[in-house]
N, C-alpha and C. Protein backbone atom coordinates (compact mmCIF):
# COMPACT_ATOMS: atom_id res chain seq x y z
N UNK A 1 -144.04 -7.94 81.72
CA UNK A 1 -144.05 -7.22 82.98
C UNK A 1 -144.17 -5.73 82.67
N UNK A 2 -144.77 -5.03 83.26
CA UNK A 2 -145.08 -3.50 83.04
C UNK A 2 -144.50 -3.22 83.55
N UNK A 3 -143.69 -1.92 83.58
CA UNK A 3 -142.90 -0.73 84.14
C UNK A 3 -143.59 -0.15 84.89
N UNK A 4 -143.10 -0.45 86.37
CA UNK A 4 -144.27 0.65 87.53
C UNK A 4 -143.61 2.31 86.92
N UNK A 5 -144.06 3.17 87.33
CA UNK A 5 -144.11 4.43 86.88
C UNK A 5 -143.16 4.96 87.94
N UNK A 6 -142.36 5.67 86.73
CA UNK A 6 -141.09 6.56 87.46
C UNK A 6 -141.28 7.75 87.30
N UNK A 7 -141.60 8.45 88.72
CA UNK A 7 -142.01 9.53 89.16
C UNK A 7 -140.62 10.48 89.29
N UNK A 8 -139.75 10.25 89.11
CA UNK A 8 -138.61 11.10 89.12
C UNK A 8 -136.95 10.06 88.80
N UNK A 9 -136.06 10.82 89.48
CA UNK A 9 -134.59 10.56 88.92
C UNK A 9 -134.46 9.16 89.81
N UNK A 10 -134.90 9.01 90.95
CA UNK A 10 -134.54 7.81 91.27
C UNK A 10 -135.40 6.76 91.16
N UNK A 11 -136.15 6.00 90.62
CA UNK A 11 -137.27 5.44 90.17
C UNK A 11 -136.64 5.57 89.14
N UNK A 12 -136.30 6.05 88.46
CA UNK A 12 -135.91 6.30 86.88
C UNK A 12 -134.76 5.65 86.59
N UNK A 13 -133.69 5.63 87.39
CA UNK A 13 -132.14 5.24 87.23
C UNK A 13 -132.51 3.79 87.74
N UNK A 14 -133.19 3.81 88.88
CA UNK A 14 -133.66 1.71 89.15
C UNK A 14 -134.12 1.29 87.72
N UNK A 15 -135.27 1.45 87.36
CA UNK A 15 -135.49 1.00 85.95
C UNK A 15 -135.16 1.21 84.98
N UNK A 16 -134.14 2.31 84.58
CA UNK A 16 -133.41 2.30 83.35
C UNK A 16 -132.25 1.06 83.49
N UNK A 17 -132.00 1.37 84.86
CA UNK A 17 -130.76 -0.10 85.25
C UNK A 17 -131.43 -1.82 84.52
N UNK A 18 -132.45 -1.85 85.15
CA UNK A 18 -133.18 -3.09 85.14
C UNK A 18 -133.10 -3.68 83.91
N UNK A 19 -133.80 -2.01 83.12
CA UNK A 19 -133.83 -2.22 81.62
C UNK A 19 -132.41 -2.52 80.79
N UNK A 20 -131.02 -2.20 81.03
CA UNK A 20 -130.10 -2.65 80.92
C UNK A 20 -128.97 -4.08 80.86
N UNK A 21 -129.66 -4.37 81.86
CA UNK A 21 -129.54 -5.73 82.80
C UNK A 21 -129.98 -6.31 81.31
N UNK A 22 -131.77 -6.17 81.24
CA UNK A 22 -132.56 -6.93 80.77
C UNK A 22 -132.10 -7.35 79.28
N UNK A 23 -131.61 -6.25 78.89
CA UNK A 23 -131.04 -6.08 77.26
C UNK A 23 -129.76 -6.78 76.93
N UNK A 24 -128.89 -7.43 78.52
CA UNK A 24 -128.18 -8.21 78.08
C UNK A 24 -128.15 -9.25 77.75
N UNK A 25 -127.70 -9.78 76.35
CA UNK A 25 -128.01 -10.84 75.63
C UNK A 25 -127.66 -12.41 76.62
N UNK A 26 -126.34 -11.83 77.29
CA UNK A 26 -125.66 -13.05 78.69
C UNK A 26 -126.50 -13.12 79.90
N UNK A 27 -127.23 -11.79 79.80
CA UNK A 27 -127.88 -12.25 81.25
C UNK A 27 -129.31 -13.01 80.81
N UNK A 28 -129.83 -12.63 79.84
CA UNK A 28 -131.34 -13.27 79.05
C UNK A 28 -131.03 -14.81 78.74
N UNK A 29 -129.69 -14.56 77.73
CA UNK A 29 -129.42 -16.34 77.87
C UNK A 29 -129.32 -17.41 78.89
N UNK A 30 -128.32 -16.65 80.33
CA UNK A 30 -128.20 -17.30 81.64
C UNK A 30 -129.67 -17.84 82.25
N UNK A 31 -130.72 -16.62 82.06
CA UNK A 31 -131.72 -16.77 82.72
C UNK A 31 -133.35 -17.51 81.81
N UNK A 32 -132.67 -18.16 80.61
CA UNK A 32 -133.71 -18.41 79.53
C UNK A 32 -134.89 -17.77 79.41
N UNK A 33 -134.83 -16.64 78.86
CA UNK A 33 -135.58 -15.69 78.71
C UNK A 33 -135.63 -15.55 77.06
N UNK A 34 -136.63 -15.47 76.80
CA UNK A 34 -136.81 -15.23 75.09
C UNK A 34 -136.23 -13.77 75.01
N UNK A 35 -136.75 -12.79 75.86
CA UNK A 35 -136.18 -11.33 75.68
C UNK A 35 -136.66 -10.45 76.39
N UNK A 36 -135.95 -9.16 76.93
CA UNK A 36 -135.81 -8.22 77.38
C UNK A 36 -136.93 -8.08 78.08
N UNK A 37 -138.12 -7.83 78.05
CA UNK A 37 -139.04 -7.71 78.67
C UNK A 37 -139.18 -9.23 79.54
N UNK A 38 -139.25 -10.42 79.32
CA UNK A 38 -139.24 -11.63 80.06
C UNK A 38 -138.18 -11.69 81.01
N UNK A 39 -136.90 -11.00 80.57
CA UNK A 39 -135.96 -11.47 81.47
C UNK A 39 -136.35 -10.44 82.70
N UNK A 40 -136.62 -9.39 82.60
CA UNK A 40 -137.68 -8.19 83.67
C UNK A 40 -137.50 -9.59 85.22
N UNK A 41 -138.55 -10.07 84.82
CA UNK A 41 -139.45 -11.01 85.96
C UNK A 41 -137.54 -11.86 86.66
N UNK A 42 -136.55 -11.94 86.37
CA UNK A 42 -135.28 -12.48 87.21
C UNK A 42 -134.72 -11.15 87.53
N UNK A 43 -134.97 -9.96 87.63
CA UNK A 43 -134.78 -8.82 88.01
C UNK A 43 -134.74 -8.18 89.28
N UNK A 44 -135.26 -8.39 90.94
CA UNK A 44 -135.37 -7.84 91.66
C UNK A 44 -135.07 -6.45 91.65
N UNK A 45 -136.27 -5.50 92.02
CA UNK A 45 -135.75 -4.02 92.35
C UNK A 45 -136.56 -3.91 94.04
N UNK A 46 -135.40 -2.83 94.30
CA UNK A 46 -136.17 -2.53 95.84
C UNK A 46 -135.99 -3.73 97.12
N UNK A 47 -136.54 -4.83 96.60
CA UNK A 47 -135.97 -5.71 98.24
C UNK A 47 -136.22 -6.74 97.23
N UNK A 48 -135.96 -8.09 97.67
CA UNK A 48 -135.95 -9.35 97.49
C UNK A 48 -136.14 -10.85 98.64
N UNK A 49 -136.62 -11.68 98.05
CA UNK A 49 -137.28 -12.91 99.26
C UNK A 49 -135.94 -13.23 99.28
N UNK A 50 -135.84 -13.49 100.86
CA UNK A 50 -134.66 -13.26 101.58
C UNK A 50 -134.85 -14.98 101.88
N UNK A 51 -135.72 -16.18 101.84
CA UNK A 51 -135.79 -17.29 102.33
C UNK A 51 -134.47 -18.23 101.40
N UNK A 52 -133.71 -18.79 101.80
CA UNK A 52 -132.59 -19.27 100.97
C UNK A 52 -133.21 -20.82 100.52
N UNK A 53 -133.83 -21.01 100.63
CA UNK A 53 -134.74 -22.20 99.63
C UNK A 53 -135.44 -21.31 98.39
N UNK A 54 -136.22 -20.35 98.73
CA UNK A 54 -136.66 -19.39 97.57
C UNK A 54 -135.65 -19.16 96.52
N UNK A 55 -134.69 -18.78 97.54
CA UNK A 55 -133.15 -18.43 96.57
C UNK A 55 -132.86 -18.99 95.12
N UNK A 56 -132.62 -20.35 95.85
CA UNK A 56 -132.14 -20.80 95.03
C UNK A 56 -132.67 -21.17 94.46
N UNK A 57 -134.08 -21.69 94.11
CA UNK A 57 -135.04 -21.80 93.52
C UNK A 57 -135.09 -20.44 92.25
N UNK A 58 -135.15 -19.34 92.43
CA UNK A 58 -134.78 -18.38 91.69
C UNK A 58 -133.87 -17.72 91.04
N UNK A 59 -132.45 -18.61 91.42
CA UNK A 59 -131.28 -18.39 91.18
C UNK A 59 -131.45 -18.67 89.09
N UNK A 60 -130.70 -18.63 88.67
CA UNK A 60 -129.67 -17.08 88.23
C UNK A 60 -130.90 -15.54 88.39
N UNK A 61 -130.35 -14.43 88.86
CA UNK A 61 -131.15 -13.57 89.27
C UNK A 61 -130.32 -12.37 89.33
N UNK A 62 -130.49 -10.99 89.64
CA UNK A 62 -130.09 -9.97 89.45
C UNK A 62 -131.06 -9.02 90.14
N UNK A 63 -130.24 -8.14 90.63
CA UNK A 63 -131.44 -7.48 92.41
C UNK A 63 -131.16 -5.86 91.67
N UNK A 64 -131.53 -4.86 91.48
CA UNK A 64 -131.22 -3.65 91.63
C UNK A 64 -132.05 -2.55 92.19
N UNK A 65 -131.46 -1.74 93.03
CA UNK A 65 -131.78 -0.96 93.92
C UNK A 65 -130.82 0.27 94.36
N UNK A 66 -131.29 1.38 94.66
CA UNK A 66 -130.61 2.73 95.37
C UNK A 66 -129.28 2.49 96.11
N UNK A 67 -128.32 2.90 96.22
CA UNK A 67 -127.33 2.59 97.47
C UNK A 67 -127.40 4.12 97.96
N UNK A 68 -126.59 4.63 98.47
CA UNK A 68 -126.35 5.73 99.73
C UNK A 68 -126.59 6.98 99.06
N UNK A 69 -125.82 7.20 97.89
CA UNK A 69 -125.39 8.46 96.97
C UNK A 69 -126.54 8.62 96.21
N UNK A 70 -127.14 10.17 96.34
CA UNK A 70 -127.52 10.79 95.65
C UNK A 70 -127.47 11.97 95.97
N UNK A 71 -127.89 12.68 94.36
CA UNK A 71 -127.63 14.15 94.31
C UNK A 71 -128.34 15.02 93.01
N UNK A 72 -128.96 15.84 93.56
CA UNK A 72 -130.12 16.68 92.64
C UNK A 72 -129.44 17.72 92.57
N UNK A 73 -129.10 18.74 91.70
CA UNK A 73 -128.43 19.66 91.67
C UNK A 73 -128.42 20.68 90.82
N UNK A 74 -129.04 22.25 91.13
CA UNK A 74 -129.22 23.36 90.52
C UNK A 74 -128.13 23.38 89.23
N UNK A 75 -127.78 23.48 87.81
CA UNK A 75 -127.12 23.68 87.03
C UNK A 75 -127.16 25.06 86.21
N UNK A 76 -128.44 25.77 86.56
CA UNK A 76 -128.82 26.47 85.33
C UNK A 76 -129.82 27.28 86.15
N UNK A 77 -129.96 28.36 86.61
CA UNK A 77 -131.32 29.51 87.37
C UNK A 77 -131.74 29.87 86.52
N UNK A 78 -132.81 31.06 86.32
CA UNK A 78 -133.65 32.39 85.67
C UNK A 78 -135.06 31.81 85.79
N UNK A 79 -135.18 32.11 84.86
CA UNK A 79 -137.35 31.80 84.91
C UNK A 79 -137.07 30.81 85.64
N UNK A 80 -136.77 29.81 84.72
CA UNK A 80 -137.03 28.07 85.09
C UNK A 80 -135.81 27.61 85.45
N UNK A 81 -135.46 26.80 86.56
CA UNK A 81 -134.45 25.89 86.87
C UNK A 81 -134.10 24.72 86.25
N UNK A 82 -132.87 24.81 86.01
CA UNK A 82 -132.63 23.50 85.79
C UNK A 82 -131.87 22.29 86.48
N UNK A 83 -132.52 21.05 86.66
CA UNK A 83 -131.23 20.25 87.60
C UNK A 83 -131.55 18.94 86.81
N UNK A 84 -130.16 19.07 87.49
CA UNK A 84 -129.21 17.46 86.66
C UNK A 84 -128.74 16.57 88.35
N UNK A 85 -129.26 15.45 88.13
CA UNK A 85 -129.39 14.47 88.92
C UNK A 85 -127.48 13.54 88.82
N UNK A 86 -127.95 12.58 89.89
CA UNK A 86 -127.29 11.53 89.77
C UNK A 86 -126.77 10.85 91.00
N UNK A 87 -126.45 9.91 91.11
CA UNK A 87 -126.26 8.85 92.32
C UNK A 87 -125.45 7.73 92.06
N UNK A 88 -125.80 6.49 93.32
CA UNK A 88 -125.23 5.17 92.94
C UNK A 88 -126.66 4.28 93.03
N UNK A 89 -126.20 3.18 91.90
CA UNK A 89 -126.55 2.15 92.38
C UNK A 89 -126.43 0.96 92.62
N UNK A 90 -127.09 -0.20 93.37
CA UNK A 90 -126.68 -1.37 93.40
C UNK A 90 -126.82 -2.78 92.31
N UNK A 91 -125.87 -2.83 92.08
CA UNK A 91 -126.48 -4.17 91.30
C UNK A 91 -125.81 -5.72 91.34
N UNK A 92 -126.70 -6.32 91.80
CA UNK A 92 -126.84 -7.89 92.51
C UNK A 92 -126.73 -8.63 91.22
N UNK A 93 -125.79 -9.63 91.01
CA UNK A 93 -125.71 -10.62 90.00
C UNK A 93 -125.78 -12.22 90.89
N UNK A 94 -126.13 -13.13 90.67
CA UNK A 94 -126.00 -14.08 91.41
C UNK A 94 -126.46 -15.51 91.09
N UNK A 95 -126.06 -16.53 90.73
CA UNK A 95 -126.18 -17.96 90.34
C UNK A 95 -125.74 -19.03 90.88
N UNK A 96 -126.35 -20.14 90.37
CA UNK A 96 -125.69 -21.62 90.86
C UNK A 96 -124.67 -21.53 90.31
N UNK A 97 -123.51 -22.27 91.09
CA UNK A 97 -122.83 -23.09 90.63
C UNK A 97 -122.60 -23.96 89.68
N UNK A 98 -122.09 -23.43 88.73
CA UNK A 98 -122.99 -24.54 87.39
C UNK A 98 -121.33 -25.34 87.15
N UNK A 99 -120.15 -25.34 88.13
CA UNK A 99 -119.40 -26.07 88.02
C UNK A 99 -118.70 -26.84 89.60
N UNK A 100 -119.42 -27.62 90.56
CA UNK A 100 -119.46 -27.89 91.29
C UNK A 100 -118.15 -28.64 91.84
N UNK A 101 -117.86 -29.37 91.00
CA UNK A 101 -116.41 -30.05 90.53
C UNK A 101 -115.03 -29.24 90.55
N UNK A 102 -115.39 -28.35 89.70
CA UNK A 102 -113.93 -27.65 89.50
C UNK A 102 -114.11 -26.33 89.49
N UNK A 103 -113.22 -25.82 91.16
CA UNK A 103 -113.52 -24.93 91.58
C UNK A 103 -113.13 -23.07 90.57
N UNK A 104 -111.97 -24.04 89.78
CA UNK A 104 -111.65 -22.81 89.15
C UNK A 104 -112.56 -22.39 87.55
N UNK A 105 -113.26 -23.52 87.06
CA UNK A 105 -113.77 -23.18 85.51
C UNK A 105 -115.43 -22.88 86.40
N UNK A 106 -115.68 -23.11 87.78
CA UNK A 106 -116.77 -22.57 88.62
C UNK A 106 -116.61 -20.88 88.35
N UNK A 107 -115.47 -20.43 89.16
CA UNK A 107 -115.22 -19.14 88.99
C UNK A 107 -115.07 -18.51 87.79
N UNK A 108 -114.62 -19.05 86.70
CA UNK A 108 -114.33 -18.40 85.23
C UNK A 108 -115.68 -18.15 84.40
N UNK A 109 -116.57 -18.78 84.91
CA UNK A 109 -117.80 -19.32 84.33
C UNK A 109 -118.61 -18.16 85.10
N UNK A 110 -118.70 -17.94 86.16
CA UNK A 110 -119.54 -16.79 86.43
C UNK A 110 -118.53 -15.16 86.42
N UNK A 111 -117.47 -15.20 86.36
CA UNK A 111 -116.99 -14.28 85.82
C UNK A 111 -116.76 -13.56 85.01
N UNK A 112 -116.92 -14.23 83.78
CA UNK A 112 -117.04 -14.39 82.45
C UNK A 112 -118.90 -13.71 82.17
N UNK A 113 -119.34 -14.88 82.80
CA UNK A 113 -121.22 -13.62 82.94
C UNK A 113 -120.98 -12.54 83.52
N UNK A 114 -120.66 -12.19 84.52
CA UNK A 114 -120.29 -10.93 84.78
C UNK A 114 -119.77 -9.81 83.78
N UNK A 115 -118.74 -10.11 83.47
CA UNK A 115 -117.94 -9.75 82.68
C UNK A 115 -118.55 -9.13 81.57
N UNK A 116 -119.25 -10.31 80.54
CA UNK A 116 -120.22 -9.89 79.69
C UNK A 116 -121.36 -9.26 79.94
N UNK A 117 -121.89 -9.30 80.89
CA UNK A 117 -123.21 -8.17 80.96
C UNK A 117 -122.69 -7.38 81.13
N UNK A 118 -121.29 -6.55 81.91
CA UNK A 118 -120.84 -5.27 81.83
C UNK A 118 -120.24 -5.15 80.67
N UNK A 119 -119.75 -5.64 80.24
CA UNK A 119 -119.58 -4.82 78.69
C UNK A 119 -120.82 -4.84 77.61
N UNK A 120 -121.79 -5.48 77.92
CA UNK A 120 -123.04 -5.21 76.69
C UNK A 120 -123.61 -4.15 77.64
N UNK A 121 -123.57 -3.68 78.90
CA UNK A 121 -124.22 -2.76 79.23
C UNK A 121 -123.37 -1.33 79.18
N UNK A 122 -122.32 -1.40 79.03
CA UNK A 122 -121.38 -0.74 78.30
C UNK A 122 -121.13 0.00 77.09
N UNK A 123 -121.93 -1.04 76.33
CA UNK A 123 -121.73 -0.76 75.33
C UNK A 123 -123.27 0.36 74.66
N UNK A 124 -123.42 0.22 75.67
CA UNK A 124 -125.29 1.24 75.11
C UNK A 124 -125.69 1.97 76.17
N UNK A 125 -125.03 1.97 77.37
CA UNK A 125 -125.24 2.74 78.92
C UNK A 125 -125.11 4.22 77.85
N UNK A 126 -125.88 5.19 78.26
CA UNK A 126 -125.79 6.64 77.75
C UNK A 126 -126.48 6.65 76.17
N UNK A 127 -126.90 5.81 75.23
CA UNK A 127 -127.40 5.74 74.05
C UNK A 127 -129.05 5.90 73.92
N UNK A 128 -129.29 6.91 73.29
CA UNK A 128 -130.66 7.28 73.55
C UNK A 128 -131.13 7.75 74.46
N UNK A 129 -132.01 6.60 75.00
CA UNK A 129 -133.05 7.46 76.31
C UNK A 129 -131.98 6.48 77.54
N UNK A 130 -131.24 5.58 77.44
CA UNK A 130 -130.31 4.68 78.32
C UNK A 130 -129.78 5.54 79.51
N UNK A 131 -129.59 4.58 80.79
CA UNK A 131 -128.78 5.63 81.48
C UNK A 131 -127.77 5.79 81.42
N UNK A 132 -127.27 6.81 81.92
CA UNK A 132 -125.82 7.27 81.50
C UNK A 132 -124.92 6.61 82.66
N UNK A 133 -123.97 5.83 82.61
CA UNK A 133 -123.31 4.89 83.89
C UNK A 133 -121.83 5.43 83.49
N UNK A 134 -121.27 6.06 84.92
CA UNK A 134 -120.20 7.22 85.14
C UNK A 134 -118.91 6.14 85.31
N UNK A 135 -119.64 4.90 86.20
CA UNK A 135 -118.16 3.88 86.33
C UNK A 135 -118.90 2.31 87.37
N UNK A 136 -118.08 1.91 87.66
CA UNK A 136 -118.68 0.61 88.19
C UNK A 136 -117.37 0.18 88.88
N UNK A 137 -117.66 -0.07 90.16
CA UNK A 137 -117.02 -0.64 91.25
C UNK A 137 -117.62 -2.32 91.89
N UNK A 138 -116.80 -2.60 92.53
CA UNK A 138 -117.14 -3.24 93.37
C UNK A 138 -117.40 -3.36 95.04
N UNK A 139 -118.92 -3.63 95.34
CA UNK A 139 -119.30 -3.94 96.67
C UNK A 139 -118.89 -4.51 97.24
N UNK A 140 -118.86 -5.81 96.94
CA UNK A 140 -118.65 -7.08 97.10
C UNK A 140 -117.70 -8.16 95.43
N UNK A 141 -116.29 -8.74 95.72
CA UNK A 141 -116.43 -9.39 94.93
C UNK A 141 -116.81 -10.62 94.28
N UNK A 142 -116.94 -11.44 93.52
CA UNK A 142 -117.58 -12.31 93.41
C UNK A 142 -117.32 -13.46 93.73
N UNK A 143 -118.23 -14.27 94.87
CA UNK A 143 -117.74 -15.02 96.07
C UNK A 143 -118.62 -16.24 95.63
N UNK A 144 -118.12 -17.26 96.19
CA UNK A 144 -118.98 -17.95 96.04
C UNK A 144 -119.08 -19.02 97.68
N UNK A 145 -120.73 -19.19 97.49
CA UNK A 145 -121.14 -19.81 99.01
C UNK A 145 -121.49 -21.08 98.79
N UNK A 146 -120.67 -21.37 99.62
CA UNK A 146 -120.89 -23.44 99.91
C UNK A 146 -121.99 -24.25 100.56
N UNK A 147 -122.31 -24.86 99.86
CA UNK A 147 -123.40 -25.98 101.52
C UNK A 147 -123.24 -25.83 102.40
N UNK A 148 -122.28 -26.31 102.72
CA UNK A 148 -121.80 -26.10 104.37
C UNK A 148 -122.31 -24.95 105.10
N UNK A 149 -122.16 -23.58 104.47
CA UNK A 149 -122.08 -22.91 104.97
C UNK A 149 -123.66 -22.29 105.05
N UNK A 150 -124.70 -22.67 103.62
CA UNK A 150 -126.10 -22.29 104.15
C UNK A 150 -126.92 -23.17 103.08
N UNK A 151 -127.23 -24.77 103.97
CA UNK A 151 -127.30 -25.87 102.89
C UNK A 151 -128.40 -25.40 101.87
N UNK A 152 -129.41 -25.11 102.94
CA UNK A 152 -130.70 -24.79 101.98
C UNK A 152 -130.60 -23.98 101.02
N UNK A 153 -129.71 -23.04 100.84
CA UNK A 153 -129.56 -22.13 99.44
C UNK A 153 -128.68 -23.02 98.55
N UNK A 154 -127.58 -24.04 98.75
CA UNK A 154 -126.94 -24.46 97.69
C UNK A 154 -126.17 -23.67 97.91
N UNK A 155 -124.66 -24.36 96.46
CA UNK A 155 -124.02 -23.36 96.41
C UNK A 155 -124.01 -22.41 95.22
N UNK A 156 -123.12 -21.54 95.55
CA UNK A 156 -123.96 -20.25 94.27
C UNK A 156 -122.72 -19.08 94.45
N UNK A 157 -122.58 -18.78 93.45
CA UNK A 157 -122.02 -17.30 93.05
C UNK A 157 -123.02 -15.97 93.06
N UNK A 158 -121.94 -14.97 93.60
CA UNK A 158 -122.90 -13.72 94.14
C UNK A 158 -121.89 -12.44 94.23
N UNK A 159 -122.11 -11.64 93.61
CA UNK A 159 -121.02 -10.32 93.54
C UNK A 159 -122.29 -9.24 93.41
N UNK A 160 -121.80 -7.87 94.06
CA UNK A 160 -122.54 -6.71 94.24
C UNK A 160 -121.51 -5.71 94.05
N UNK A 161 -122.11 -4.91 92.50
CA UNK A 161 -121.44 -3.72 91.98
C UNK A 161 -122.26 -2.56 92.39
N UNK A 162 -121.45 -1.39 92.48
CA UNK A 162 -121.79 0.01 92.72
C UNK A 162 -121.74 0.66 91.96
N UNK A 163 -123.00 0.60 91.17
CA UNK A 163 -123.02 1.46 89.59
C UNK A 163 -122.93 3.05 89.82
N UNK A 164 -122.16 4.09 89.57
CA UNK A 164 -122.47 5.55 89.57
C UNK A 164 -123.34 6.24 87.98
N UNK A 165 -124.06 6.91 88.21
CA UNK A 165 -124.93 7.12 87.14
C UNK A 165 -125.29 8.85 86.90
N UNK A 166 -125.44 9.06 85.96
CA UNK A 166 -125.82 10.37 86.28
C UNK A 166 -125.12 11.46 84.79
């Protein structure tokens, strides 16, 4: 998958994210991906097919995109200006149920992926050309949705963090 072109700080922080995501060894394994560039394509940036048969069909997956916060900001005047950026962003983790049976090694099991992609993205967020990630909250915590409640998607685990970056 090619890198559409990042024309500035926000375009830049979506796909440095992506690229993060991508580099995790838990999220590449979850999503059988040979590597980093393959796992790209279970990535959503910007919007995502909202049809819950698609869903789940595409499930294990990971969405990232802009949230509310941003900020461009003069650091440095004379000849040339300088500014230093930074914002939030969103990032969508989300899978089957890969323990349907037992509700609690259900939850440990996608928590645990969670878990591990934030600390391998942790562990290299700010290294090199990487983005620099200030802290990580939660949107949403990680819930999980029943048949019942929207058959055609299945059920599935789904948590949304609020990455700050910058």
């Amino acid at each position: 998958m090619s890198e559409p072109e990042e024309v500035g700080p926000i375009t830049s922080a979506v796909y440095q994210l992506r690229r993060l995501v991508a580099e995790s060894a838990a999220f590449r394994t979850r999503v059988e991906a040979e590597d980093a560039e393959a796992a790209k394509a279970q990535i959503k940036t910007w919007d995502y097919e909202d049809d819950p048969v698609e869903l789940q069909k595409a499930r294990p997956f990971a969405c990232v995109w802009p949230a509310d916060k941003f900020d461009l900001a003069q650091v440095a005047g004379g000849g040339q200006s300088l500014f230093s950026s930074g914002g939030d962003l969103v990032l969508i983790l989300t899978d089957i149920d890969r323990h349907p049976d037992d509700r609690e090694a259900s939850a440990a099991d996608f928590a645990g992926w969670v878990d591990t992609i934030l600390l391998e993205i942790a562990a290299v967020a700010g290294v090199d050309d990487r983005l620099c990630i200030r802290r990580v909250t939660f949107l949403q915590r990680p819930l999980r949705t029943a048949t019942k409640d929207e058959p055609s998607a299945g059920a599935f685990w789904q948590t949304a963090l609020l990455i700050e970056w910058g």
